[in-house]
C-alpha atoms as a PDB file:
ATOM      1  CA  UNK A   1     -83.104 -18.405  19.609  1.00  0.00           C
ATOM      2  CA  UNK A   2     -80.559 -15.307  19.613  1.00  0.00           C
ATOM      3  CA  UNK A   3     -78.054 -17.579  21.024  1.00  0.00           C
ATOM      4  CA  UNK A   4     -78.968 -20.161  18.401  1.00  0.00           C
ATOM      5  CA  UNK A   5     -78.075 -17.862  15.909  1.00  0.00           C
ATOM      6  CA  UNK A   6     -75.104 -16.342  16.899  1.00  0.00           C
ATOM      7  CA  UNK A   7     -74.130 -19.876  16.730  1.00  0.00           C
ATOM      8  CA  UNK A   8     -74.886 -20.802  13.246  1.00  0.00           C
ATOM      9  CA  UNK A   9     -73.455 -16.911  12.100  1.00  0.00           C
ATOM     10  CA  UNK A  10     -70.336 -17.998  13.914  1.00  0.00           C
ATOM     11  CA  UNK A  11     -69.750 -21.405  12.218  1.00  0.00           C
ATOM     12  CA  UNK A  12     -70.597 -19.649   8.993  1.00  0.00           C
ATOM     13  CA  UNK A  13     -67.684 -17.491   9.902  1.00  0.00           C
ATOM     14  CA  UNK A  14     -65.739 -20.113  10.941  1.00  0.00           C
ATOM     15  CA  UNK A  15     -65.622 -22.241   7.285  1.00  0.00           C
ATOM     16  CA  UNK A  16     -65.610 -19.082   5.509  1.00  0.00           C
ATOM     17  CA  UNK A  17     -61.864 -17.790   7.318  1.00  0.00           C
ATOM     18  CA  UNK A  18     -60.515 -21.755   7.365  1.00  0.00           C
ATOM     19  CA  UNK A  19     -59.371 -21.146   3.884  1.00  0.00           C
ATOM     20  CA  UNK A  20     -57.204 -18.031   5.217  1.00  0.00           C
ATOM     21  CA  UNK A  21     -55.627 -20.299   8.251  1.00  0.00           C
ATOM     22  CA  UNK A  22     -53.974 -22.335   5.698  1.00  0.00           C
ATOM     23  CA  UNK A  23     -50.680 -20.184   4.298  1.00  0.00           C
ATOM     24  CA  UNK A  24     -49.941 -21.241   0.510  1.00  0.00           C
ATOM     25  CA  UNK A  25     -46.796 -23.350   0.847  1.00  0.00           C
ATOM     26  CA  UNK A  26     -43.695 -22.140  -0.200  1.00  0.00           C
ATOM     27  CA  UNK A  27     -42.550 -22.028  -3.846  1.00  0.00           C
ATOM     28  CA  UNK A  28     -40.711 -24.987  -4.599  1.00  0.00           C
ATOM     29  CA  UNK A  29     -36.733 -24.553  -5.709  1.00  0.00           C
ATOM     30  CA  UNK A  30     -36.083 -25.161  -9.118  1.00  0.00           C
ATOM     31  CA  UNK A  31     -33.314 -27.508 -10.105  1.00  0.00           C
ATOM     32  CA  UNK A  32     -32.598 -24.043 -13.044  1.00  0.00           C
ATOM     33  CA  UNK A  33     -32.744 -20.747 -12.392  1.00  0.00           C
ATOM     34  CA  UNK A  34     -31.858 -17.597 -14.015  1.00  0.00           C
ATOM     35  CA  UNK A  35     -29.994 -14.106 -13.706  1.00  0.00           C
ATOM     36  CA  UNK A  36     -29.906 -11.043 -15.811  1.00  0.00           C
ATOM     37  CA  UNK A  37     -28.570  -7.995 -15.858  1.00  0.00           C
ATOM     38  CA  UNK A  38     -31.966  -6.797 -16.287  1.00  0.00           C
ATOM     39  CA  UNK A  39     -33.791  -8.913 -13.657  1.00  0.00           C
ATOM     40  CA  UNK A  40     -34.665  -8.471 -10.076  1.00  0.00           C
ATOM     41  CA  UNK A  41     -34.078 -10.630  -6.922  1.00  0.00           C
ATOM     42  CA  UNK A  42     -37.843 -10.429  -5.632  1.00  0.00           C
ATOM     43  CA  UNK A  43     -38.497 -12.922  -9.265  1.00  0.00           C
ATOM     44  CA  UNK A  44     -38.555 -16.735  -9.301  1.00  0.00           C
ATOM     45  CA  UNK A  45     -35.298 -16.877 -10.816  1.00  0.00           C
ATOM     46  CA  UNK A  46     -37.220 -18.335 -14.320  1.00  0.00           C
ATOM     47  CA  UNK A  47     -36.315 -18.246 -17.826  1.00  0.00           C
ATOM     48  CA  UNK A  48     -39.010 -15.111 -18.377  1.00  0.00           C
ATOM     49  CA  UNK A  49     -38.257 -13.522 -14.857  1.00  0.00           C
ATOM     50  CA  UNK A  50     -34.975 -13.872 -13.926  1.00  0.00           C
ATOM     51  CA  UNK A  51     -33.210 -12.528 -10.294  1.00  0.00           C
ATOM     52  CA  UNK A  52     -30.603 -10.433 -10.579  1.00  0.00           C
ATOM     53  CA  UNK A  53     -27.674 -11.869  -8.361  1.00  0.00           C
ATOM     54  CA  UNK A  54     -26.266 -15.166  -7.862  1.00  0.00           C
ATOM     55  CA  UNK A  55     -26.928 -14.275  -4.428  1.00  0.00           C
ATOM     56  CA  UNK A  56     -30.798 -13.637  -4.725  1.00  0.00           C
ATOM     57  CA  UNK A  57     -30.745 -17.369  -7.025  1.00  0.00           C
ATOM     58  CA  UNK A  58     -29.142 -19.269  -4.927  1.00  0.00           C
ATOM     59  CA  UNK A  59     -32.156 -19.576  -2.041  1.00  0.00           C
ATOM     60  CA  UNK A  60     -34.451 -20.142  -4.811  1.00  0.00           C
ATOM     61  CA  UNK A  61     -32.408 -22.876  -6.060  1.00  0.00           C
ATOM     62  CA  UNK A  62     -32.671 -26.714  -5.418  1.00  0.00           C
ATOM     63  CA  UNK A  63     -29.262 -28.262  -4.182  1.00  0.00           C
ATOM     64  CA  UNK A  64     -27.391 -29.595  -6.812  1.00  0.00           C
ATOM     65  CA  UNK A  65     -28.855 -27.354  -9.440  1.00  0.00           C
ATOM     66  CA  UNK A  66     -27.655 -24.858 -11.356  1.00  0.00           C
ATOM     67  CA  UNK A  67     -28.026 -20.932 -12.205  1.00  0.00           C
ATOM     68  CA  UNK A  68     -27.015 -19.694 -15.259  1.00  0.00           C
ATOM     69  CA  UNK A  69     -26.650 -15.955 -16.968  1.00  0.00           C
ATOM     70  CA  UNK A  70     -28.960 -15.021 -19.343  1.00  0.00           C
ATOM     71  CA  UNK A  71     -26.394 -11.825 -20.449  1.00  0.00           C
ATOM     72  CA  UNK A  72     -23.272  -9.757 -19.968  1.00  0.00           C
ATOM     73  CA  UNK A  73     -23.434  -8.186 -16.187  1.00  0.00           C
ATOM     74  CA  UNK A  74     -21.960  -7.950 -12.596  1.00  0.00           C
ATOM     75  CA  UNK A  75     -24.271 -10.093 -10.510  1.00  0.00           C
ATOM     76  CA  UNK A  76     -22.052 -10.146  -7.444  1.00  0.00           C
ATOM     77  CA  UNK A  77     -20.125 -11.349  -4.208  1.00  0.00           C
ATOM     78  CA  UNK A  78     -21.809 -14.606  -3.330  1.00  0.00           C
ATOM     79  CA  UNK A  79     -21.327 -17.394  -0.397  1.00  0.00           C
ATOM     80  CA  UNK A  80     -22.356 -20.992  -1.435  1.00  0.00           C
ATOM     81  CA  UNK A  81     -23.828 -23.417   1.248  1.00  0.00           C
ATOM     82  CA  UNK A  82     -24.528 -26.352  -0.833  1.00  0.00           C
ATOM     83  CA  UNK A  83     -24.106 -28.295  -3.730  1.00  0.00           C
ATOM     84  CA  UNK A  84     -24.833 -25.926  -6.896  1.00  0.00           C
ATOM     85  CA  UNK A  85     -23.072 -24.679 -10.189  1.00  0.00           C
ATOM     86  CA  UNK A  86     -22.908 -21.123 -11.033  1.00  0.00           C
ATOM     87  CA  UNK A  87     -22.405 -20.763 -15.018  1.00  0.00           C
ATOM     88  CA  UNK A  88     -21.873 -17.616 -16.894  1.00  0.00           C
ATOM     89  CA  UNK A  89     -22.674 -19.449 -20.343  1.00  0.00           C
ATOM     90  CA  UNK A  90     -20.322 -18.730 -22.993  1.00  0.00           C
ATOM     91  CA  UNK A  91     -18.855 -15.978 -25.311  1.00  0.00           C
ATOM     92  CA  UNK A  92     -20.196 -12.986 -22.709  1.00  0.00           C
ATOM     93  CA  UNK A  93     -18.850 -11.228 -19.811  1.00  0.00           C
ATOM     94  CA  UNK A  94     -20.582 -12.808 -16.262  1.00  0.00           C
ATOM     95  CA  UNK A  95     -18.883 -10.796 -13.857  1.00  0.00           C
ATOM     96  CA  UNK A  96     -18.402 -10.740  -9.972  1.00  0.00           C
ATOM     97  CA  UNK A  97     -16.926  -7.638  -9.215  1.00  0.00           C
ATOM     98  CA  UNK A  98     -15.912  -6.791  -5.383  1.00  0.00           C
ATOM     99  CA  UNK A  99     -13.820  -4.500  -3.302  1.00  0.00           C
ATOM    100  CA  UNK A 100     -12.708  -5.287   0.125  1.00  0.00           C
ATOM    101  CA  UNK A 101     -14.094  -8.713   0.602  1.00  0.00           C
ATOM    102  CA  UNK A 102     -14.046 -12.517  -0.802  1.00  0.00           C
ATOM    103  CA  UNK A 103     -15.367 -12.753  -4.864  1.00  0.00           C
ATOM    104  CA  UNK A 104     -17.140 -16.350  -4.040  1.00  0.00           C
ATOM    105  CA  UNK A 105     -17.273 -18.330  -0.573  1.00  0.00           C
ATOM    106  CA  UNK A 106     -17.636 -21.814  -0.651  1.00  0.00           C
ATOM    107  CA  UNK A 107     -18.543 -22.964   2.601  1.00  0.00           C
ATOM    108  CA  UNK A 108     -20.984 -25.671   1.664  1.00  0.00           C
ATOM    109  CA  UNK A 109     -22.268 -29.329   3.068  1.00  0.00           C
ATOM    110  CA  UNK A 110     -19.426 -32.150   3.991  1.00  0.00           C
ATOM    111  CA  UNK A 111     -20.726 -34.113   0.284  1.00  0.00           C
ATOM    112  CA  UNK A 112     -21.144 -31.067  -1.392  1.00  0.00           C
ATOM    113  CA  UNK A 113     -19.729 -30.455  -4.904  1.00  0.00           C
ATOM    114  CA  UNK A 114     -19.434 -27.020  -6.060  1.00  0.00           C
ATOM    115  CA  UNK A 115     -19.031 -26.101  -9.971  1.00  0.00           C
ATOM    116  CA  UNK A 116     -18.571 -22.328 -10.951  1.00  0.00           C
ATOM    117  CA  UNK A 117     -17.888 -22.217 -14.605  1.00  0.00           C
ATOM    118  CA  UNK A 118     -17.246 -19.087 -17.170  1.00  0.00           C
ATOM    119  CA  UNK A 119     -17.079 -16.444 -14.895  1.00  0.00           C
ATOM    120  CA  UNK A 120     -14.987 -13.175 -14.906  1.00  0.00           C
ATOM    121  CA  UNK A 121     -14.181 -12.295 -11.093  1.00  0.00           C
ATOM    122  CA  UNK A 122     -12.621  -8.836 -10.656  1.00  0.00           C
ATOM    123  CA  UNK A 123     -10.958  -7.512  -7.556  1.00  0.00           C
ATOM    124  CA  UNK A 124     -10.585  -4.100  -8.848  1.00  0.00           C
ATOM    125  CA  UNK A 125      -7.017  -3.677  -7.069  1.00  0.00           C
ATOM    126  CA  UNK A 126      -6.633  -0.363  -8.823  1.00  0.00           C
ATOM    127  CA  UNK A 127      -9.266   0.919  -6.101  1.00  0.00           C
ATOM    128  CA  UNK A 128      -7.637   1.310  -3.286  1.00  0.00           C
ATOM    129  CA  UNK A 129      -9.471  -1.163  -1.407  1.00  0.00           C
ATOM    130  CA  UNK A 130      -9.495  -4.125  -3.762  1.00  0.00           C
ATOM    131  CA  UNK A 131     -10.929  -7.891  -2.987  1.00  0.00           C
ATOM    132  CA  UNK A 132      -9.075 -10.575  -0.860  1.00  0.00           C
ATOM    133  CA  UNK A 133      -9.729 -13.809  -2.862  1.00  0.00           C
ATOM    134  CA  UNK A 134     -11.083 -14.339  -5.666  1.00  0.00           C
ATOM    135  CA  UNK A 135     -12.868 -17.933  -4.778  1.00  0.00           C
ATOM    136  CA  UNK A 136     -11.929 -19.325  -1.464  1.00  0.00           C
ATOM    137  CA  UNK A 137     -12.889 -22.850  -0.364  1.00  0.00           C
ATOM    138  CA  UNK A 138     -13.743 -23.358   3.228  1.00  0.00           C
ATOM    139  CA  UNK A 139     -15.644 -26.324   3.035  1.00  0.00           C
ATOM    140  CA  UNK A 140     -17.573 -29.146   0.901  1.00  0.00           C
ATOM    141  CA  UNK A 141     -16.800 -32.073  -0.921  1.00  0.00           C
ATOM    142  CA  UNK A 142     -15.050 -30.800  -3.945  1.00  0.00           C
ATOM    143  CA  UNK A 143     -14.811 -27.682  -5.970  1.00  0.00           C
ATOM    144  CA  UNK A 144     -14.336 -26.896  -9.773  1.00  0.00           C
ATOM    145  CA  UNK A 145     -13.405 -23.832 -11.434  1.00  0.00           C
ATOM    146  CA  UNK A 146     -13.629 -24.143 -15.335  1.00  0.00           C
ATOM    147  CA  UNK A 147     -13.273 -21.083 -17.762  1.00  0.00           C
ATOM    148  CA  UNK A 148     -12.900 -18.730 -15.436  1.00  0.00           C
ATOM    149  CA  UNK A 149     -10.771 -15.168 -14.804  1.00  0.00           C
ATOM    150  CA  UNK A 150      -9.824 -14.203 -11.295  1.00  0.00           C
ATOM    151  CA  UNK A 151      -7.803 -10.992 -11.837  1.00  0.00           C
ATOM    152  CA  UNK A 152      -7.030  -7.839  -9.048  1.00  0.00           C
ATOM    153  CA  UNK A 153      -7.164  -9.733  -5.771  1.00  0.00           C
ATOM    154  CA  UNK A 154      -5.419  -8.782  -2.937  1.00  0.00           C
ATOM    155  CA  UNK A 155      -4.441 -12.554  -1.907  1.00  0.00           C
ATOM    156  CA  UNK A 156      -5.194 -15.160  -3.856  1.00  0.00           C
ATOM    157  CA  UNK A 157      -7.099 -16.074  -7.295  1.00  0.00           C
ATOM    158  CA  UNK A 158      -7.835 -19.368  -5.555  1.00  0.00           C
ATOM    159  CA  UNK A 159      -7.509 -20.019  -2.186  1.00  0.00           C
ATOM    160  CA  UNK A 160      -8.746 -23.326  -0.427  1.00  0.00           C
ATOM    161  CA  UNK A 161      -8.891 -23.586   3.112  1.00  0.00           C
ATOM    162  CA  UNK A 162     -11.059 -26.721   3.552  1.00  0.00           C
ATOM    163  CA  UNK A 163     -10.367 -29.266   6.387  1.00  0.00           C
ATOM    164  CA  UNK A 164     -12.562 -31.572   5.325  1.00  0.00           C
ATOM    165  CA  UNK A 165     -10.953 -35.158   4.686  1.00  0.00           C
ATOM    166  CA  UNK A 166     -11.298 -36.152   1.226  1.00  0.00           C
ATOM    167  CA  UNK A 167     -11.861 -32.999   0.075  1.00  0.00           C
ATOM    168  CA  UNK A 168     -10.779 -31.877  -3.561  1.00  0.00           C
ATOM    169  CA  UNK A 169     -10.167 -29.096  -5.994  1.00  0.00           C
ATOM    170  CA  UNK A 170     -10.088 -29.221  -9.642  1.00  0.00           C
ATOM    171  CA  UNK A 171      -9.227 -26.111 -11.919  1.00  0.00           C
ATOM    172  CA  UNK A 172      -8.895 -25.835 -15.751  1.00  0.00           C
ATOM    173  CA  UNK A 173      -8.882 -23.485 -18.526  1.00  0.00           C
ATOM    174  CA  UNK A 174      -8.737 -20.419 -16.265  1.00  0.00           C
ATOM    175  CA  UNK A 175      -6.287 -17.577 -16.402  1.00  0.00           C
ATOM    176  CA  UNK A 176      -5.223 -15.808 -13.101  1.00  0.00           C
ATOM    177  CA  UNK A 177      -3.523 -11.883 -12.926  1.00  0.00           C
ATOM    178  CA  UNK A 178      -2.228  -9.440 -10.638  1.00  0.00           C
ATOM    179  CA  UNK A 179      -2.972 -11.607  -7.404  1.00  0.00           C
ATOM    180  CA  UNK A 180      -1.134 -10.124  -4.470  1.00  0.00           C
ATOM    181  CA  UNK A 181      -0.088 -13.433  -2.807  1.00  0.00           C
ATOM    182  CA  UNK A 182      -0.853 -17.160  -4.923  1.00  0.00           C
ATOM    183  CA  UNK A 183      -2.973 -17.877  -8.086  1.00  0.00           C
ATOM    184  CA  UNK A 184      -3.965 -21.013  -6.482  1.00  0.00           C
ATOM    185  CA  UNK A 185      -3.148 -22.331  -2.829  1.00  0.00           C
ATOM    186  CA  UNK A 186      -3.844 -24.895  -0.544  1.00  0.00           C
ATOM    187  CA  UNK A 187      -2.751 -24.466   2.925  1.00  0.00           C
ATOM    188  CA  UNK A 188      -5.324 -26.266   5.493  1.00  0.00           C
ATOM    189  CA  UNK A 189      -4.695 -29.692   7.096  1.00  0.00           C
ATOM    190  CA  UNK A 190      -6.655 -32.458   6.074  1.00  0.00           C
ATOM    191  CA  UNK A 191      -4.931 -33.322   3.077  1.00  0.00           C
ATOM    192  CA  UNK A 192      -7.084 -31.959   0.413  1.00  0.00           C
ATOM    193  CA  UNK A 193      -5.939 -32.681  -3.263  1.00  0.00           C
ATOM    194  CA  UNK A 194      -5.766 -30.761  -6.266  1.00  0.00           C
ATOM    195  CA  UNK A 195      -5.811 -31.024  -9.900  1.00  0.00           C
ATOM    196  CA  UNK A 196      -4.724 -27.573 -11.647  1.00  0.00           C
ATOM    197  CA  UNK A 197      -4.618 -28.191 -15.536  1.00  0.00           C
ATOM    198  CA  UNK A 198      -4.217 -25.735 -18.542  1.00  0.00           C
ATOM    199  CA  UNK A 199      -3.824 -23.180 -16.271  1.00  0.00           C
ATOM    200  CA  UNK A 200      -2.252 -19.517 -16.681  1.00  0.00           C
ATOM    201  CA  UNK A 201      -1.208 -17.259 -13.550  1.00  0.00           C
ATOM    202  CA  UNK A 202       0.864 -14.114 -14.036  1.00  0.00           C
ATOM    203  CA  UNK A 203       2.032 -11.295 -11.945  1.00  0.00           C
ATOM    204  CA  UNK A 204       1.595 -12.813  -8.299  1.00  0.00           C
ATOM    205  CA  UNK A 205       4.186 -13.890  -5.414  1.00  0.00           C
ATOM    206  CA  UNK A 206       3.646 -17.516  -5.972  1.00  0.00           C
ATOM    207  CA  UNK A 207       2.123 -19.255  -9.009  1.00  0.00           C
ATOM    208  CA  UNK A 208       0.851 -21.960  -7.296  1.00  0.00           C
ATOM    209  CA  UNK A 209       1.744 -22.697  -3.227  1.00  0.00           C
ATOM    210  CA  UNK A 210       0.885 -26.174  -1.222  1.00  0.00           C
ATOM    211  CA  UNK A 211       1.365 -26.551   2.417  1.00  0.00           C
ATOM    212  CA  UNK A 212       0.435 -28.552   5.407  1.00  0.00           C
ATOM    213  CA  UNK A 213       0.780 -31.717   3.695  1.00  0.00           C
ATOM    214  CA  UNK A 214      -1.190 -30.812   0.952  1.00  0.00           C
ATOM    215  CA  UNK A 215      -1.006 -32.554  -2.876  1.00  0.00           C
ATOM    216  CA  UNK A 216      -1.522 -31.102  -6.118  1.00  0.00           C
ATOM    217  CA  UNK A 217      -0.892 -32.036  -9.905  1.00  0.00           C
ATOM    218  CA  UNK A 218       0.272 -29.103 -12.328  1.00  0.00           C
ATOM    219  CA  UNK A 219      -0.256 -29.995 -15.812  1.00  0.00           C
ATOM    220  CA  UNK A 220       0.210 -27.784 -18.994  1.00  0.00           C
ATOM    221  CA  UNK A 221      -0.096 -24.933 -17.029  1.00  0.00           C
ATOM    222  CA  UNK A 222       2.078 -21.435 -17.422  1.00  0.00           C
ATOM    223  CA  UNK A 223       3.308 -19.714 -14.560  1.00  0.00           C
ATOM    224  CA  UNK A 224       5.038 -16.137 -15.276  1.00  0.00           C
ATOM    225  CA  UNK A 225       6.399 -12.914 -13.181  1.00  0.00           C
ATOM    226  CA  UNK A 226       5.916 -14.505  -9.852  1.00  0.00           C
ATOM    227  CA  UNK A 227       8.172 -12.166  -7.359  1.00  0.00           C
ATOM    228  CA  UNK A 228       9.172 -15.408  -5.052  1.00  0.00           C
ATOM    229  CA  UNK A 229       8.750 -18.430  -6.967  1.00  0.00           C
ATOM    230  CA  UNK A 230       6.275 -19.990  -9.547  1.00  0.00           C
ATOM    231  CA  UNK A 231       5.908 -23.191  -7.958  1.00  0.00           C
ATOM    232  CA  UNK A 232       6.576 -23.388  -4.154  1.00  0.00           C
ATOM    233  CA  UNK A 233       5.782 -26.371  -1.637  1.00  0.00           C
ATOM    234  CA  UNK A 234       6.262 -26.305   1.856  1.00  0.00           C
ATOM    235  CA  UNK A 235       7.816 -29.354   3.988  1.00  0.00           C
ATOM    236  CA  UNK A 236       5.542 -32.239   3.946  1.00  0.00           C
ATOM    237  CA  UNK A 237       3.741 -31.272   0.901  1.00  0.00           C
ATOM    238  CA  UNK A 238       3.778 -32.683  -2.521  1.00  0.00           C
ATOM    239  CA  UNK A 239       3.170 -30.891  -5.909  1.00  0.00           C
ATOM    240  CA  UNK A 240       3.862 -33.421  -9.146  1.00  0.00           C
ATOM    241  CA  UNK A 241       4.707 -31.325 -12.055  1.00  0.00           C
ATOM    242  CA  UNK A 242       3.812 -32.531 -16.192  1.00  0.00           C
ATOM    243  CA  UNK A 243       4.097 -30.305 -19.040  1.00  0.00           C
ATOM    244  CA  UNK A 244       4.775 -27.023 -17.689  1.00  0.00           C
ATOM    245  CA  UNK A 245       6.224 -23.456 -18.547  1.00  0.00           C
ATOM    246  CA  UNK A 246       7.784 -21.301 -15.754  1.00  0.00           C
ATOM    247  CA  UNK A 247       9.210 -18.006 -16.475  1.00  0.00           C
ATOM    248  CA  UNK A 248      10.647 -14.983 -15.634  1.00  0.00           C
ATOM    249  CA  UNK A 249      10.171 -15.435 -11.904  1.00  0.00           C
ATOM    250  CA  UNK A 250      12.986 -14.628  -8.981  1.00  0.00           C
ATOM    251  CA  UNK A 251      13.001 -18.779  -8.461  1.00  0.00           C
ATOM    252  CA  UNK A 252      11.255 -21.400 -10.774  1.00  0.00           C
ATOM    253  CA  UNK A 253      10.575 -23.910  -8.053  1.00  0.00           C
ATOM    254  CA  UNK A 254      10.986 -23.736  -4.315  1.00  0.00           C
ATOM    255  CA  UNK A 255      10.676 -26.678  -2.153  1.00  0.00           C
ATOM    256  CA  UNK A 256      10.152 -30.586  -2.991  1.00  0.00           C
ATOM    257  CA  UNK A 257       8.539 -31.356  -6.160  1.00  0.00           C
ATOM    258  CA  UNK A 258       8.286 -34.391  -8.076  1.00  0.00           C
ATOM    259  CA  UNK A 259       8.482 -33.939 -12.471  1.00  0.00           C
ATOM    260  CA  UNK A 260       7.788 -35.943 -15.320  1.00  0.00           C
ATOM    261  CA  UNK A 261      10.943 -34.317 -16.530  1.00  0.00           C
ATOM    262  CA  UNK A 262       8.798 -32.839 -19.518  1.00  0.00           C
ATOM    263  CA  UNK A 263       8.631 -28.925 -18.094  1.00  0.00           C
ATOM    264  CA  UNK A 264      10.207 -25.766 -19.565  1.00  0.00           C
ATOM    265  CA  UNK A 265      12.301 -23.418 -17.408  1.00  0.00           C
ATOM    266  CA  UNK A 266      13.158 -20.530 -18.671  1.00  0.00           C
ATOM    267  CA  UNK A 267      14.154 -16.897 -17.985  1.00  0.00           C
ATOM    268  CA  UNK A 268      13.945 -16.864 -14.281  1.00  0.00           C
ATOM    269  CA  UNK A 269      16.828 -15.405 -11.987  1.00  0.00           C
ATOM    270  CA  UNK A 270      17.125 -18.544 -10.514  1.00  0.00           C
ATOM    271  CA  UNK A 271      15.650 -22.280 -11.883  1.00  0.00           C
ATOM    272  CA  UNK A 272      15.300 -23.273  -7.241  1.00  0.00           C
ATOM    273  CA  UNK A 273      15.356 -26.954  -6.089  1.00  0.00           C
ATOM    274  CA  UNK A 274      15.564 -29.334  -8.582  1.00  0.00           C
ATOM    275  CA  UNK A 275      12.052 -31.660  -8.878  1.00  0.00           C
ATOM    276  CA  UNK A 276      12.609 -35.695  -8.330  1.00  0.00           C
ATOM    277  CA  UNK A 277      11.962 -37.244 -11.416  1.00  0.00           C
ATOM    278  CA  UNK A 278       9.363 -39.681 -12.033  1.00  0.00           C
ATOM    279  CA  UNK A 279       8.713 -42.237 -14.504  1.00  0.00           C
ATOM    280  CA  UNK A 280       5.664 -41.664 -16.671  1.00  0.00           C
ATOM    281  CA  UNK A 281       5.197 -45.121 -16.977  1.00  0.00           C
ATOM    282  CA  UNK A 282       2.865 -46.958 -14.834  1.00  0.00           C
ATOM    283  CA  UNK A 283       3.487 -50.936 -14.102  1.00  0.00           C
ATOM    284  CA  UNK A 284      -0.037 -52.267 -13.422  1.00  0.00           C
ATOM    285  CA  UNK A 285       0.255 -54.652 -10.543  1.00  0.00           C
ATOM    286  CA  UNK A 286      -2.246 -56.962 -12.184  1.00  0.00           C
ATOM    287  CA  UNK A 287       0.054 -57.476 -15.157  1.00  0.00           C
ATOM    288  CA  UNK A 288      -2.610 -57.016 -17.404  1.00  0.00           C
ATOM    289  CA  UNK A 289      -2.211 -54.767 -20.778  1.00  0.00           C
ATOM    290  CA  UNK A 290      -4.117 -51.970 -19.952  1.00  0.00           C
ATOM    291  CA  UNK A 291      -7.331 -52.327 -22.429  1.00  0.00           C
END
């Protein structure tokens, strides 16, 4: 009789601690998040309580979502493994502010596209141990920068060093300063491309720099008080040149380029190697008109 009892007490046991054997599953990611100045990292990332950091969003994230910043603040160094964008929103100051180390690491997912729009990201190079680069682009599918200011790095505002074949960059509307080596360079094999349009860099070594059989296209772009050249492209590389300004750097272009013949050189100690010039006009092998 005991034994039957101890019996029945443990089965009652038994149901009553099943619940506490099943864990509640893991919050899902949300295709939005949010970050505030005010919020904190151990949140959801929601509208009403948002994290703090890109870096404490970006696990609660789904891939190929996006977190955006509710208000002016720093919300930090971040490295991106997959597919996300990272928006600042408009008309406020979203900041990444670092010493010593990369602003933004893209190192995501061989499809991956990255998209990190209006976004201040300060180096600090006043500090005695500013930041290296200000985004740098080790590997994914494609990055874009949009509306963005990369200012105070030690190296470069925009450096891409992505193998991956087929991969691309695309930057516009962003303003680079007081970069110790390019405002925007590609220098890994693997033939990435690059699109750099309305674009301003001033006060670095290069303005923009391809190698290792790299391509780029610089459109209506300015490129000012580079100390070596504003345009510079290694052996094997191609950079095609429309609608540009280049001034008041020691050379204006170093190293084969091809031009539309429509860009302005002017005030540099030296105007470099003259680009090949291209016809704007494209023939359509089809013959057709166009429409």
């Amino acid at each position: 009789m005991r034994i039957n009892s101890l019996i029945m007490s443990l089965t009652v046991v038994g149901a009553m601690a099943m619940p506490l054997l099943y864990a509640a599953p893991a919050q899902a990611q949300a295709s939005r998040t949010w970050v505030s100045g005010v919020g904190d990292d151990v949140n959801p990332c929601s509208r009403t309580a948002p994290c703090k950091t890109w870096a404490g969003a970006i696990s609660k994230t789904a891939p190929g979502g996006e977190i955006d910043a509710l208000d002016p603040a720093g919300y930090g160094a971040v490295t991106i493994t997959k597919a996300i964008t990272l928006d600042g929103g408009g008309g406020q100051v979203a900041s990444t502010l670092v010493a010593g180390t990369n602003g933004i690491v893209v190192q995501a997912g061989a499809n991956d596209i990255v998209i990190i729009r209006n976004i201040r990201i300060n180096g600090i190079s006043q500090s005695g141990n500013p930041g290296i680069n200000g985004i740098r682009f080790l590997a994914g599918k494609g990055l874009i920068v949009d509306n963005c200011d990369i200012f105070g790095f030690s190296t470069n505002g925009v450096d891409v060093s992505n193998a991956t074949s087929g991969a691309f960059l695309n930057v516009t509307n962003t303003r680079i300063e007081n970069v110790g080596n390019a405002g925007v360079v590609l220098e890994p094999s693997g033939s990435p491309v690059a699109t750099v349009d309305n674009v301003r860099v001033f006060g670095s070594k290069f303005g923009v720099a391809v190698g290792n059989a790299t391509k780029m296209v610089l459109s209506r772009s300015v490129l000012s008080n580079a100390s070596t050249a504003g345009v510079n492209a290694d052996p094997g590389s191609t950079i095609i040149l429309d609608a540009n300004v280049i001034t008041f750097s020691t050379s204006a272009i170093n190293g084969a380029t091809q031009s539309f013949d429509n860009n302005r050189l002017a005030g540099n100690v030296g105007n470099g190697t003259t680009p090949t010039n291209i016809s704007a006009t494209v023939t359509n092998p089809m013959g057709m008109d166009g429409r």
